[in-house]
N, C-alpha and C. Protein backbone atom coordinates (compact mmCIF):
# COMPACT_ATOMS: atom_id res chain seq x y z
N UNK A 1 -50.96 -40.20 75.54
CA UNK A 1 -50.82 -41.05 74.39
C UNK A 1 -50.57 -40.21 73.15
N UNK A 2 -49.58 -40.94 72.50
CA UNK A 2 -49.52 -40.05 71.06
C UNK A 2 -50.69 -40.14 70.27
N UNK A 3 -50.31 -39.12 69.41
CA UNK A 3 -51.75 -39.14 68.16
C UNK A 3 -50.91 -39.43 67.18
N UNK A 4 -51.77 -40.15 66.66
CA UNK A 4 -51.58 -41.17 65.15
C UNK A 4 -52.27 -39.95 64.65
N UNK A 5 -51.33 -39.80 63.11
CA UNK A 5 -51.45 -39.40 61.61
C UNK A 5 -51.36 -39.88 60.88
N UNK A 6 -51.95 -39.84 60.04
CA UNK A 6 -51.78 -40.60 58.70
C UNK A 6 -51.42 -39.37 57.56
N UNK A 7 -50.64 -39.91 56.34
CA UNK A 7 -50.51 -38.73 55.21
C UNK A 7 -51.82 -38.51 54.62
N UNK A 8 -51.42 -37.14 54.42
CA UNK A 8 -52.86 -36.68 53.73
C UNK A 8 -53.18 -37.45 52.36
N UNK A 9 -54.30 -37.14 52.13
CA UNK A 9 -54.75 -38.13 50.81
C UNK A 9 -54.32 -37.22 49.73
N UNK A 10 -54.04 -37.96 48.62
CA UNK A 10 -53.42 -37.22 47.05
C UNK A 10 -54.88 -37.27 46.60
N UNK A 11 -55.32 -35.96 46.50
CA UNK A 11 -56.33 -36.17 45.47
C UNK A 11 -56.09 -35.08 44.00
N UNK A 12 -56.17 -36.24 43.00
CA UNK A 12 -56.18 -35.98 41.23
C UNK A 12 -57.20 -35.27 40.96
N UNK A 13 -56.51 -34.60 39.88
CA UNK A 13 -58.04 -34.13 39.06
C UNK A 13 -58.54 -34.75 37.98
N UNK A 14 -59.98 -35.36 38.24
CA UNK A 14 -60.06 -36.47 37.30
C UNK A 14 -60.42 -35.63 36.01
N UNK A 15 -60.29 -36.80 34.75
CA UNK A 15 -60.25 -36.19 33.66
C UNK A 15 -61.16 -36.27 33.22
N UNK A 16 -61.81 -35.15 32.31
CA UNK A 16 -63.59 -35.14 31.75
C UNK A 16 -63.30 -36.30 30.39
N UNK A 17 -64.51 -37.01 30.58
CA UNK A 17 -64.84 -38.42 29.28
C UNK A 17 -65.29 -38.03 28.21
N UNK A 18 -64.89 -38.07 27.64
CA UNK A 18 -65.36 -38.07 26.11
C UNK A 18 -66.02 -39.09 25.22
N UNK A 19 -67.21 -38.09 24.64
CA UNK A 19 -68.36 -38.95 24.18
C UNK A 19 -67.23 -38.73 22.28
N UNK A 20 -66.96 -40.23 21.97
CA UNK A 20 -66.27 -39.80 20.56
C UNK A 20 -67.12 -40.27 19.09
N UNK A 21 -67.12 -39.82 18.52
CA UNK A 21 -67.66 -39.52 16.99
C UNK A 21 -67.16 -39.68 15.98
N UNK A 22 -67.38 -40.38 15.05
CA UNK A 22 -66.50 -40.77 13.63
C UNK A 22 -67.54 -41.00 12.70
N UNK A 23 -67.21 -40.60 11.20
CA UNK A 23 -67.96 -41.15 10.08
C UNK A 23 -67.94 -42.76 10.35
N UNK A 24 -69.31 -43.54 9.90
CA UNK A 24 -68.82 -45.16 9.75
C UNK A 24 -68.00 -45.66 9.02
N UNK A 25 -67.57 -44.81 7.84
CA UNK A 25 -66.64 -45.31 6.84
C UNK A 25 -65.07 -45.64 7.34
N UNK A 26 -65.00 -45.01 8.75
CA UNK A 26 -64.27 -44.85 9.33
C UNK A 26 -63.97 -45.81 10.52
N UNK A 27 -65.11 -46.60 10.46
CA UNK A 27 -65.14 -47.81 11.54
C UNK A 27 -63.89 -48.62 11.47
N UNK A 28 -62.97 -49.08 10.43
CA UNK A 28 -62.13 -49.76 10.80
C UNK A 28 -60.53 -48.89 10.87
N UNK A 29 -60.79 -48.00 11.04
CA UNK A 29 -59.47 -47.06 11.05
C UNK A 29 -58.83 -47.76 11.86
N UNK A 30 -57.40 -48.36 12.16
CA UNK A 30 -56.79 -48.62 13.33
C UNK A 30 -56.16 -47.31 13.97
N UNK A 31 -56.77 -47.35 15.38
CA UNK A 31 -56.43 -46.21 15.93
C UNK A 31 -54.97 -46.29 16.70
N UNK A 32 -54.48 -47.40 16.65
CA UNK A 32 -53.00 -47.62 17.19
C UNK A 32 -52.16 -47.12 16.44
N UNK A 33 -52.21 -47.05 15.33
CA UNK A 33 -51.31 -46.52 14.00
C UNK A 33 -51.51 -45.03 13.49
N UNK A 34 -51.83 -44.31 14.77
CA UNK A 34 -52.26 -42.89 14.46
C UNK A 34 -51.00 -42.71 14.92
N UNK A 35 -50.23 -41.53 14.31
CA UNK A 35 -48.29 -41.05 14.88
C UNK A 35 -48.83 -39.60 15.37
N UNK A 36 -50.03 -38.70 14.68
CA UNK A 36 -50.20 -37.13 14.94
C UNK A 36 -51.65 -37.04 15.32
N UNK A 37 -52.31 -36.28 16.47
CA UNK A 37 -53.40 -35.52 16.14
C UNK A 37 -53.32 -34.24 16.21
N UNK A 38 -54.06 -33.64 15.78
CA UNK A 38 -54.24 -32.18 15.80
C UNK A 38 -55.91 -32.29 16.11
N UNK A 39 -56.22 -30.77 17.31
CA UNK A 39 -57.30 -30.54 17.74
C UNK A 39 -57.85 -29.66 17.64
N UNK A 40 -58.66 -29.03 16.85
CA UNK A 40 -58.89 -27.43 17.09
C UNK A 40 -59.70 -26.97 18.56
N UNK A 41 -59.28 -26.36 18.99
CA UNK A 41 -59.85 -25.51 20.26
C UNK A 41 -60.43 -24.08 20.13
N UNK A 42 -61.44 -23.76 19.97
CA UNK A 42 -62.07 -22.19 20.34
C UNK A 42 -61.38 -21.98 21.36
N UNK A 43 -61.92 -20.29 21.68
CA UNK A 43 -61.71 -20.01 23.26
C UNK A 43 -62.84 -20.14 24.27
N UNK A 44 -64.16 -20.60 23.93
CA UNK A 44 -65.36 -21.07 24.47
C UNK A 44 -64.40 -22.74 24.94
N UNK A 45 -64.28 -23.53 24.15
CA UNK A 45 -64.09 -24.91 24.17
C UNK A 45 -62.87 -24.89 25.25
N UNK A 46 -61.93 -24.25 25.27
CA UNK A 46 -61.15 -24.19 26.49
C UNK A 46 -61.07 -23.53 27.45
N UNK A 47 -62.57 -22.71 27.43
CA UNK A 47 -62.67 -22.34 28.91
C UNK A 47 -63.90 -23.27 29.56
N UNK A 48 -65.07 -23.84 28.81
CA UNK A 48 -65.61 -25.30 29.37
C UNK A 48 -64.42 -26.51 29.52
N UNK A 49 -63.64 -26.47 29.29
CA UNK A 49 -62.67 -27.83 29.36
C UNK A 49 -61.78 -27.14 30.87
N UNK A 50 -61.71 -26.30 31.31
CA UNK A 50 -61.06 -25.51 32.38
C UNK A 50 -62.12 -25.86 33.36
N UNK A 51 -63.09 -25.13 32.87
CA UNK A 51 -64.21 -25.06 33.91
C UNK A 51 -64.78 -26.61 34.16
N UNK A 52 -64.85 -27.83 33.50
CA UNK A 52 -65.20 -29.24 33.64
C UNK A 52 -64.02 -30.26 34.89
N UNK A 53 -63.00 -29.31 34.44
CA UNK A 53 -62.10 -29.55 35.32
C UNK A 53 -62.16 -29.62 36.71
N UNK A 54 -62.00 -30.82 37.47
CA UNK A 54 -62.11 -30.43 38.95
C UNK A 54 -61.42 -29.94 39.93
N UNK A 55 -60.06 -30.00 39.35
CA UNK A 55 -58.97 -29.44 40.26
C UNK A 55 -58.70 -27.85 39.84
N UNK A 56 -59.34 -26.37 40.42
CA UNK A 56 -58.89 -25.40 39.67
C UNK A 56 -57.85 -24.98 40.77
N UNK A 57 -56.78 -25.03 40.97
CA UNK A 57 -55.42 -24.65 41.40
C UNK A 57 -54.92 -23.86 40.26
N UNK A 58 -53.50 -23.45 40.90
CA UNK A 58 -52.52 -22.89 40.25
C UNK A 58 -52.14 -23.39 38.88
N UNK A 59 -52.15 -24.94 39.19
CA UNK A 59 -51.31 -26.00 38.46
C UNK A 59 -51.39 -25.99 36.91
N UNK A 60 -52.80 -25.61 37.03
CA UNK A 60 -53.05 -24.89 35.58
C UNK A 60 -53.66 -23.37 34.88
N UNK A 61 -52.44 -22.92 34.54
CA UNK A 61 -52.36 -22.03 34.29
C UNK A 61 -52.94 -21.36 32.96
N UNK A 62 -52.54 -20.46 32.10
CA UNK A 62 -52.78 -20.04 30.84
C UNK A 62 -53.16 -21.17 30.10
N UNK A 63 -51.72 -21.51 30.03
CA UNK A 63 -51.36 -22.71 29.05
C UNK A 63 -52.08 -23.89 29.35
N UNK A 64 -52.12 -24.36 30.90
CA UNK A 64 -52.49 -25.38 31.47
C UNK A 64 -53.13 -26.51 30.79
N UNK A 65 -54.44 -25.82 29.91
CA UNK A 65 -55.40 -26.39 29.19
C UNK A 65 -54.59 -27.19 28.34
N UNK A 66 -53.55 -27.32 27.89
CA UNK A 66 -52.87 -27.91 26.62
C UNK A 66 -52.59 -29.89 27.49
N UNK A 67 -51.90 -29.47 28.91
CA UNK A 67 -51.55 -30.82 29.29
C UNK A 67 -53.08 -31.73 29.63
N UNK A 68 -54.12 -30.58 30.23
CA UNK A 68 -55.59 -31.48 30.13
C UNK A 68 -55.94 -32.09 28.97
N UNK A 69 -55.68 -31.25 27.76
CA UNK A 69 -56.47 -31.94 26.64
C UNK A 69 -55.56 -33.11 26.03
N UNK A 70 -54.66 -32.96 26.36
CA UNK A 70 -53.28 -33.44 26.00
C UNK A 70 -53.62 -35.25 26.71
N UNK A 71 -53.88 -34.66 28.16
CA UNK A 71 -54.38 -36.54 28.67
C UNK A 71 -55.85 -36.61 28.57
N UNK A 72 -56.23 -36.17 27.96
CA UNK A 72 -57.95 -36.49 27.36
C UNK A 72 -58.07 -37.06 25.86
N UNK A 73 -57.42 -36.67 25.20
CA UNK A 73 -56.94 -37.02 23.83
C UNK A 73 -56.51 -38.76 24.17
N UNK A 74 -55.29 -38.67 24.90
CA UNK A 74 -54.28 -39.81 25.01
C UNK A 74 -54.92 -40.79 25.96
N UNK A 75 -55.63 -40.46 26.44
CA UNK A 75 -56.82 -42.03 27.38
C UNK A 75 -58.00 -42.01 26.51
N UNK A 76 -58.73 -41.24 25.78
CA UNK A 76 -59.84 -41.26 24.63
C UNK A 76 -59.21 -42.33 23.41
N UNK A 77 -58.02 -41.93 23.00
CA UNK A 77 -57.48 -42.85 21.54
C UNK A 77 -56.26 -43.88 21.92
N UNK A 78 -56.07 -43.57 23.02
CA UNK A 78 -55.45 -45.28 23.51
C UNK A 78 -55.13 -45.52 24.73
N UNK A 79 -55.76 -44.85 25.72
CA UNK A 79 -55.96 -45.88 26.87
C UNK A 79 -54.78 -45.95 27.73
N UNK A 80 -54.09 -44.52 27.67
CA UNK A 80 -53.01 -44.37 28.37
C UNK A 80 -52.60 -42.87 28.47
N UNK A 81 -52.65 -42.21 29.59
CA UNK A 81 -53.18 -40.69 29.94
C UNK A 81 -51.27 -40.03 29.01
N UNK A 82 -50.49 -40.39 29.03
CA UNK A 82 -49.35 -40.08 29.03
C UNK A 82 -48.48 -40.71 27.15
N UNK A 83 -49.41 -40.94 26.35
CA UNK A 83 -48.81 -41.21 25.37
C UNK A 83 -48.66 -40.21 24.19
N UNK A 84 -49.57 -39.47 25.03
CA UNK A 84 -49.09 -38.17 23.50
C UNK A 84 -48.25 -36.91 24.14
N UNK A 85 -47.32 -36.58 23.14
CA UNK A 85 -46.54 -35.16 23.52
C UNK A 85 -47.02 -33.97 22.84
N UNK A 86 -46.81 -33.06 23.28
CA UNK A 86 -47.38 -31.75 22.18
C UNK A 86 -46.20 -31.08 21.40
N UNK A 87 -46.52 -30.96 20.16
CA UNK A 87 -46.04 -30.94 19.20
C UNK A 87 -45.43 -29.65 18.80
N UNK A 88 -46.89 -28.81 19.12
CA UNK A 88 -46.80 -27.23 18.19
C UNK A 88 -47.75 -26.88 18.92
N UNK A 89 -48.47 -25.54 18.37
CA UNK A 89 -49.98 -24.70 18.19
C UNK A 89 -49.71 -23.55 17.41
N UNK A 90 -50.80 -23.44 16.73
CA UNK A 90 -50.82 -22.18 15.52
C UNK A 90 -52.08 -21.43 16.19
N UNK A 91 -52.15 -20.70 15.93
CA UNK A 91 -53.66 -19.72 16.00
C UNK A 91 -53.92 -18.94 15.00
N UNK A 92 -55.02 -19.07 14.61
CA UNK A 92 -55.95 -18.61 13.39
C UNK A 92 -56.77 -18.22 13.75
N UNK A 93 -57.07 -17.11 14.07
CA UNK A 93 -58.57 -16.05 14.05
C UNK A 93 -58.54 -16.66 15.58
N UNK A 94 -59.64 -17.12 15.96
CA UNK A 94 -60.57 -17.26 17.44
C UNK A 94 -59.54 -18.71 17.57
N UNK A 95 -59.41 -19.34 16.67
CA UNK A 95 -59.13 -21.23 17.08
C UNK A 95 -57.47 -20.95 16.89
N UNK A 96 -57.21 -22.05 18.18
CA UNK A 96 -56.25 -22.74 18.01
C UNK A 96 -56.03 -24.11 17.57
N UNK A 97 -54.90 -24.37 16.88
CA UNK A 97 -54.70 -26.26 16.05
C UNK A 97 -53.27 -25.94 16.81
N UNK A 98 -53.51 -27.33 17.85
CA UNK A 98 -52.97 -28.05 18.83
C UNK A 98 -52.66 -29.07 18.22
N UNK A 99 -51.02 -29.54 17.72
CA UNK A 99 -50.37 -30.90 17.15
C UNK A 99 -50.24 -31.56 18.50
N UNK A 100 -50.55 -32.93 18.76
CA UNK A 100 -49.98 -33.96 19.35
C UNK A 100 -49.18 -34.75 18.86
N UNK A 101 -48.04 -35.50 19.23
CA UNK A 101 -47.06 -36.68 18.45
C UNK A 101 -47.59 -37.86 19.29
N UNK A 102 -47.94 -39.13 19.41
CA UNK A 102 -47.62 -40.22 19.81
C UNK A 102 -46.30 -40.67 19.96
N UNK A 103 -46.30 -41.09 21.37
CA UNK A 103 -44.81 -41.15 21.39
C UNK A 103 -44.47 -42.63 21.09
N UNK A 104 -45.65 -43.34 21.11
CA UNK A 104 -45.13 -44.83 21.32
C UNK A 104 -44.87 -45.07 19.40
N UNK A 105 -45.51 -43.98 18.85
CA UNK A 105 -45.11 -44.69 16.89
C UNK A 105 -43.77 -43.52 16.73
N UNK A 106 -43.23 -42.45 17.89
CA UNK A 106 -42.50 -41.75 17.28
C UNK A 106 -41.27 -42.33 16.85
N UNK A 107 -40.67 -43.08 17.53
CA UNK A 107 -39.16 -43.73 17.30
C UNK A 107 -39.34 -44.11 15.91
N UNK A 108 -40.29 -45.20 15.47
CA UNK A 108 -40.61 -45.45 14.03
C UNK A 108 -39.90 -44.44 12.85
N UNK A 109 -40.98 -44.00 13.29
CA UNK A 109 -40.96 -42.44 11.89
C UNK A 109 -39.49 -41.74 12.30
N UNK A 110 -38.96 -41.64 13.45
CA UNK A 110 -37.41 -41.06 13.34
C UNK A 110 -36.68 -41.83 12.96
N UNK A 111 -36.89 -42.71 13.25
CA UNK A 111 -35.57 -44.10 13.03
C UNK A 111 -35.69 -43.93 11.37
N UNK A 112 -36.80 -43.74 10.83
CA UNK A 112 -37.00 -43.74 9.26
C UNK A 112 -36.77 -42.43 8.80
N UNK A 113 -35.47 -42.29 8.53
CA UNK A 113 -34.98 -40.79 7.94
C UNK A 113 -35.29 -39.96 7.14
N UNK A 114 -36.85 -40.49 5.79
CA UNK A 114 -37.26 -40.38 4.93
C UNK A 114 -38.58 -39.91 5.73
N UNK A 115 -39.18 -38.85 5.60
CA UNK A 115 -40.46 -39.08 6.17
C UNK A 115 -41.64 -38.54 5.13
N UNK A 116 -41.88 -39.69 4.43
CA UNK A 116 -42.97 -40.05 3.36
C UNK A 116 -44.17 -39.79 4.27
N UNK A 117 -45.18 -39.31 2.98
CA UNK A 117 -46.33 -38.98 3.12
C UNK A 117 -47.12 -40.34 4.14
N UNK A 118 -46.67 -41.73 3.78
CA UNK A 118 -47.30 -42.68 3.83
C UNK A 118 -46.80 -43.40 5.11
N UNK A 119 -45.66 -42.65 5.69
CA UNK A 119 -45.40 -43.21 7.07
C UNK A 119 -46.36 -42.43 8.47
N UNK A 120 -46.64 -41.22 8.07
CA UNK A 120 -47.66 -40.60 8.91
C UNK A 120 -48.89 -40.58 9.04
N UNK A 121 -49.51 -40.53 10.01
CA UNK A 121 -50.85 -41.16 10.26
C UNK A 121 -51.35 -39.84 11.03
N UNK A 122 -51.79 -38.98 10.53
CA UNK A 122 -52.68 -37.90 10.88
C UNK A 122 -54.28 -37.97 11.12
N UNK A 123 -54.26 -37.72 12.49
CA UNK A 123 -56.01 -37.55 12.88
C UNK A 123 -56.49 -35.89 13.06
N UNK A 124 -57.19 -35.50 12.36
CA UNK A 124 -57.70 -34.20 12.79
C UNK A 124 -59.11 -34.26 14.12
N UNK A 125 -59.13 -33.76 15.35
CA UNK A 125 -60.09 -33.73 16.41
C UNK A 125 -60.76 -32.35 16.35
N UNK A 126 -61.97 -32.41 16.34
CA UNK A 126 -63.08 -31.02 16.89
C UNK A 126 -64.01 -31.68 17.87
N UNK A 127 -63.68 -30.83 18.57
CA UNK A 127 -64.64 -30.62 20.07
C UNK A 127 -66.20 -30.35 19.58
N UNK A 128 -66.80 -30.80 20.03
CA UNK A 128 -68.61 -30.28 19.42
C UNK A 128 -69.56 -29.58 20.66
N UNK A 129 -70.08 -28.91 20.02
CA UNK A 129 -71.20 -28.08 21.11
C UNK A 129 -71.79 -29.16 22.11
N UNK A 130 -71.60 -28.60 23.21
CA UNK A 130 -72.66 -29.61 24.23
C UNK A 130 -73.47 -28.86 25.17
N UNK A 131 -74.15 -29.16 25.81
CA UNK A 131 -74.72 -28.56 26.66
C UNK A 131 -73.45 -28.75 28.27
N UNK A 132 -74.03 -27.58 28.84
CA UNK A 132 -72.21 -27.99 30.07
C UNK A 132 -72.72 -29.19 30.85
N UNK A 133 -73.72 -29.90 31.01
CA UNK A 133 -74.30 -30.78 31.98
C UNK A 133 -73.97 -32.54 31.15
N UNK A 134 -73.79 -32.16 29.83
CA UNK A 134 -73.47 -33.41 28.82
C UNK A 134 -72.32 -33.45 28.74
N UNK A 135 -71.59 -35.31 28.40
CA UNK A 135 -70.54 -35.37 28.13
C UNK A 135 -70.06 -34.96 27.11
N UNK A 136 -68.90 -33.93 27.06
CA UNK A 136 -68.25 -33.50 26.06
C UNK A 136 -68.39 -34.44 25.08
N UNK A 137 -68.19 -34.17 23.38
CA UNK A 137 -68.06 -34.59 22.47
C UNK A 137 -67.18 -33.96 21.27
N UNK A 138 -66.66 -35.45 21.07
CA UNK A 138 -65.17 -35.04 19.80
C UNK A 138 -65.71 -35.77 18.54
N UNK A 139 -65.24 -35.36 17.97
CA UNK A 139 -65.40 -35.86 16.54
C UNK A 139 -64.05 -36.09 16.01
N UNK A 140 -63.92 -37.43 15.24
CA UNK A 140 -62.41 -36.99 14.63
C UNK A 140 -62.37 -37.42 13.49
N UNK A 141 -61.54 -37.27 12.34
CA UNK A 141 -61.47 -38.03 11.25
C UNK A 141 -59.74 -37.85 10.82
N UNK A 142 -59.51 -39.00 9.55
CA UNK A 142 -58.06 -38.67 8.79
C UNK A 142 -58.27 -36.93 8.31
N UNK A 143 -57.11 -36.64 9.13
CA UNK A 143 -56.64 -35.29 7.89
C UNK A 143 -56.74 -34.96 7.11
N UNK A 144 -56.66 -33.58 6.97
CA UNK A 144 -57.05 -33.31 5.91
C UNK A 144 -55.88 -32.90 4.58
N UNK A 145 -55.23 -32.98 3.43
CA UNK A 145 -54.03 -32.54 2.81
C UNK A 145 -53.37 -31.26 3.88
N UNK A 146 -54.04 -30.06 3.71
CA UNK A 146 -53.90 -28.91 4.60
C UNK A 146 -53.05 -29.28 5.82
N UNK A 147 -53.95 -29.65 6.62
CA UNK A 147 -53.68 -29.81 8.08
C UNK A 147 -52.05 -31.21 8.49
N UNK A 148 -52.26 -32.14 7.18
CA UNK A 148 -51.07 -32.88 7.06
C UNK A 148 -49.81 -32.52 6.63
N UNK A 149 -50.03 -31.36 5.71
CA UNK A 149 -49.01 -30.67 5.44
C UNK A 149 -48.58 -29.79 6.70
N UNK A 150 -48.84 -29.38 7.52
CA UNK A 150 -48.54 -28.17 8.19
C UNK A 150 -47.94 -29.31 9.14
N UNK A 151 -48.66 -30.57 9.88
CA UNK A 151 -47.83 -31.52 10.70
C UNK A 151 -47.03 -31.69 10.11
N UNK A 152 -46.47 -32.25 9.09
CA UNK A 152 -45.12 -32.40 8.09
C UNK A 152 -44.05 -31.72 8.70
N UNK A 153 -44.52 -30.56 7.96
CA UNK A 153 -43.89 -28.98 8.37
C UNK A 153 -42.72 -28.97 9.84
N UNK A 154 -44.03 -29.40 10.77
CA UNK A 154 -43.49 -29.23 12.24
C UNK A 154 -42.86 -30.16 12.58
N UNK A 155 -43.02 -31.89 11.84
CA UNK A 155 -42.40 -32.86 12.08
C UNK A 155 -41.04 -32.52 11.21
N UNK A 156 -41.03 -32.62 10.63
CA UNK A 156 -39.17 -32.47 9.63
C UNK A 156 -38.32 -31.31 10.72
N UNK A 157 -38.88 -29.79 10.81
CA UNK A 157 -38.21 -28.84 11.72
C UNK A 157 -38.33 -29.52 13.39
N UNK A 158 -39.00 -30.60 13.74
CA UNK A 158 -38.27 -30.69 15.04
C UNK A 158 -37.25 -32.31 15.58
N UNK A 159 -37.21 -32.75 13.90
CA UNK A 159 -36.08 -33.61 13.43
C UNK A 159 -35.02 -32.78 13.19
N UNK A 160 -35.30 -31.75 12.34
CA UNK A 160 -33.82 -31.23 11.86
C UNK A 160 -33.25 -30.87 13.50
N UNK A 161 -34.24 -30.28 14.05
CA UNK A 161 -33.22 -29.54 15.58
C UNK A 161 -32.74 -31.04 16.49
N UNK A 162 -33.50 -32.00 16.49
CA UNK A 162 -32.69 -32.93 16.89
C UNK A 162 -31.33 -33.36 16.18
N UNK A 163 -31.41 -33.42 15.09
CA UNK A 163 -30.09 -33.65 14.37
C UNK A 163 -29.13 -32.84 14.09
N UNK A 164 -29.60 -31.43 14.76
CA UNK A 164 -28.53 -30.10 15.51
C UNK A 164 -27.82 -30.54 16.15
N UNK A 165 -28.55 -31.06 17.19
CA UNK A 165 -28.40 -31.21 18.60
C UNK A 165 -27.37 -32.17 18.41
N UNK A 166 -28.05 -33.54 17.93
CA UNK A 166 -26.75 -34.22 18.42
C UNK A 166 -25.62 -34.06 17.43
N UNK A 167 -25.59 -33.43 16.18
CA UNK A 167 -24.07 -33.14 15.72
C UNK A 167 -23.57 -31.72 16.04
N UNK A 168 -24.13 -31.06 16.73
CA UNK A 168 -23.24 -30.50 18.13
C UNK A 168 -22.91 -30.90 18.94
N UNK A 169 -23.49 -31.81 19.76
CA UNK A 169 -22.93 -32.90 20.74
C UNK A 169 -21.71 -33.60 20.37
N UNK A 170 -21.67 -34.25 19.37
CA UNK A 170 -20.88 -35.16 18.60
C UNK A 170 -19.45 -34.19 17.94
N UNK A 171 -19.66 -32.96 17.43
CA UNK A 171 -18.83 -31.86 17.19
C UNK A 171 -18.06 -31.60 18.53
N UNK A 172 -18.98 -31.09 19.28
CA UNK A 172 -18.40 -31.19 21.09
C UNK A 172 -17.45 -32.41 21.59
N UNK A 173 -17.95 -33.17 21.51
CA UNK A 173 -17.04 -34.46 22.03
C UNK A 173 -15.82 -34.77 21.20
N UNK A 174 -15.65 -34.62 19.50
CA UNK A 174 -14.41 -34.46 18.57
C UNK A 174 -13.77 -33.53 18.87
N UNK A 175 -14.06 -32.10 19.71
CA UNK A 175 -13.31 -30.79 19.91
C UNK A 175 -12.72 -31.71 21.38
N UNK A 176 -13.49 -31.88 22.60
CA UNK A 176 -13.15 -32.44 23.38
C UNK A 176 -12.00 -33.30 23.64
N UNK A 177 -12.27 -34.41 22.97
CA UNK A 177 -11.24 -35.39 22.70
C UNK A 177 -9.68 -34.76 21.89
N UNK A 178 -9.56 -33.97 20.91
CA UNK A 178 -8.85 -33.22 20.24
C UNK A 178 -7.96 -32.83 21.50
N UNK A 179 -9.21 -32.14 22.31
CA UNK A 179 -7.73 -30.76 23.14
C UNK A 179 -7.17 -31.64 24.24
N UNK A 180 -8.24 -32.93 24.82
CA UNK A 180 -7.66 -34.09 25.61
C UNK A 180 -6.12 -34.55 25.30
N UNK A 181 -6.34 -34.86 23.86
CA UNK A 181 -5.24 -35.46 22.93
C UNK A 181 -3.83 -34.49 23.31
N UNK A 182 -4.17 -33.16 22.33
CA UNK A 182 -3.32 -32.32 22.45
C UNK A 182 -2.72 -31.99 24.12
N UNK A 183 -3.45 -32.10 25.20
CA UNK A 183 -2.84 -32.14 26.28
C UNK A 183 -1.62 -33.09 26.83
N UNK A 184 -2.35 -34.46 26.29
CA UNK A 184 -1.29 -35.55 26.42
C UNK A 184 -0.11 -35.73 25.46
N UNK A 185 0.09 -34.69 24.15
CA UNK A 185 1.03 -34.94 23.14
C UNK A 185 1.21 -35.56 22.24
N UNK A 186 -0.67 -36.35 22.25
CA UNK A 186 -0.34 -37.79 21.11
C UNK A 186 -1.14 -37.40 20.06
N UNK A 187 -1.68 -36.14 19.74
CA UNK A 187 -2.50 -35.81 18.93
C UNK A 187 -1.46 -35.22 17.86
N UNK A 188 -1.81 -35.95 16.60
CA UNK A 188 -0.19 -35.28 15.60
C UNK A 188 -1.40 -34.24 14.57
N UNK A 189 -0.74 -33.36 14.15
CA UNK A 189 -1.62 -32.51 13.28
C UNK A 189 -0.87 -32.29 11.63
């Protein structure tokens, strides 16, 4: 008799929960209308966020830590592991500030060619001391001038390279069409 197999089971690495923290003044913030966070990370805070981790494979590497915190952030502030992209990272002394974009408010703010102080919605996140046996804890609040300026910064320079991009594209396709033309004889100069 043959032997029955079945496929092996997919097993995920589930993601550590976050215990989250806010001033009360802050109770009615709508958190849907956040477009940026930024997180600061020690190098303590991302080697407990490695080590909380259950899957230690390859899969995450150096960097690795960025796509964990990346869907810990994005199921913590809305409930969907895959809505934030990463932005940037700077490093300053021991910490790194990790930009996230929301992708679901990004079209907004591009489609709006102007990008006013008052269309961006900046959250600053810090990780807080825990004991390793307790659920992690974040704290977050609105930005700070500083830290909004520097998202600015990174938001305008990775508009301008999109708007490289596609008027090179668009340059490309007018050269294109041109030598098309000129092949067929109907292009008058």
């Amino acid at each position: 008799m043959a032997e029955t197999r079945f496929p092996p089971e997919v097993t995920t690495a589930s993601l550590p929960t976050l215990d989250v923290q806010y001033e009360s003044k802050f109770k009615d913030y709508e958190l849907s209308d956040i477009t940026h966070i930024v997180v600061y990370l020690s190098d303590t805070h991302i080697r407990n966020i490695m080590n909380s981790n259950t899957d230690t494979s390859n899969e995450y590497d150096n960097e690795g830590y960025l796509d964990i915190v990346r869907k810990m952030l994005s199921m913590t502030f809305f409930e969907n592991e895959n809505q934030l992209e990463w932005l940037g990272t700077e490093r300053l002394g021991r910490r790194k500030f990790v930009a996230f974009t929301n992708i679901k408010n990004k079209e907004k703010w591009i489609q709006n060619q102007s990008l006013r102080c008052g269309k961006l919605k900046v959250v600053e996140a810090m990780f807080m001391r825990t004991n390793p046996r307790e659920t992690q804890k974040i704290f977050w609040r609105p930005a700070r001038k500083i830290v909004f300026r520097r998202v600015l910064i990174k938001v305008h320079s990775s508009v301008e390279k999109a708007q490289v991009r596609v008027a090179t594209t668009r340059a490309g396709m007018t050269s294109q069409k041109l030598a098309y033309r000129l092949r067929k004889g109907s292009a008058s100069v």
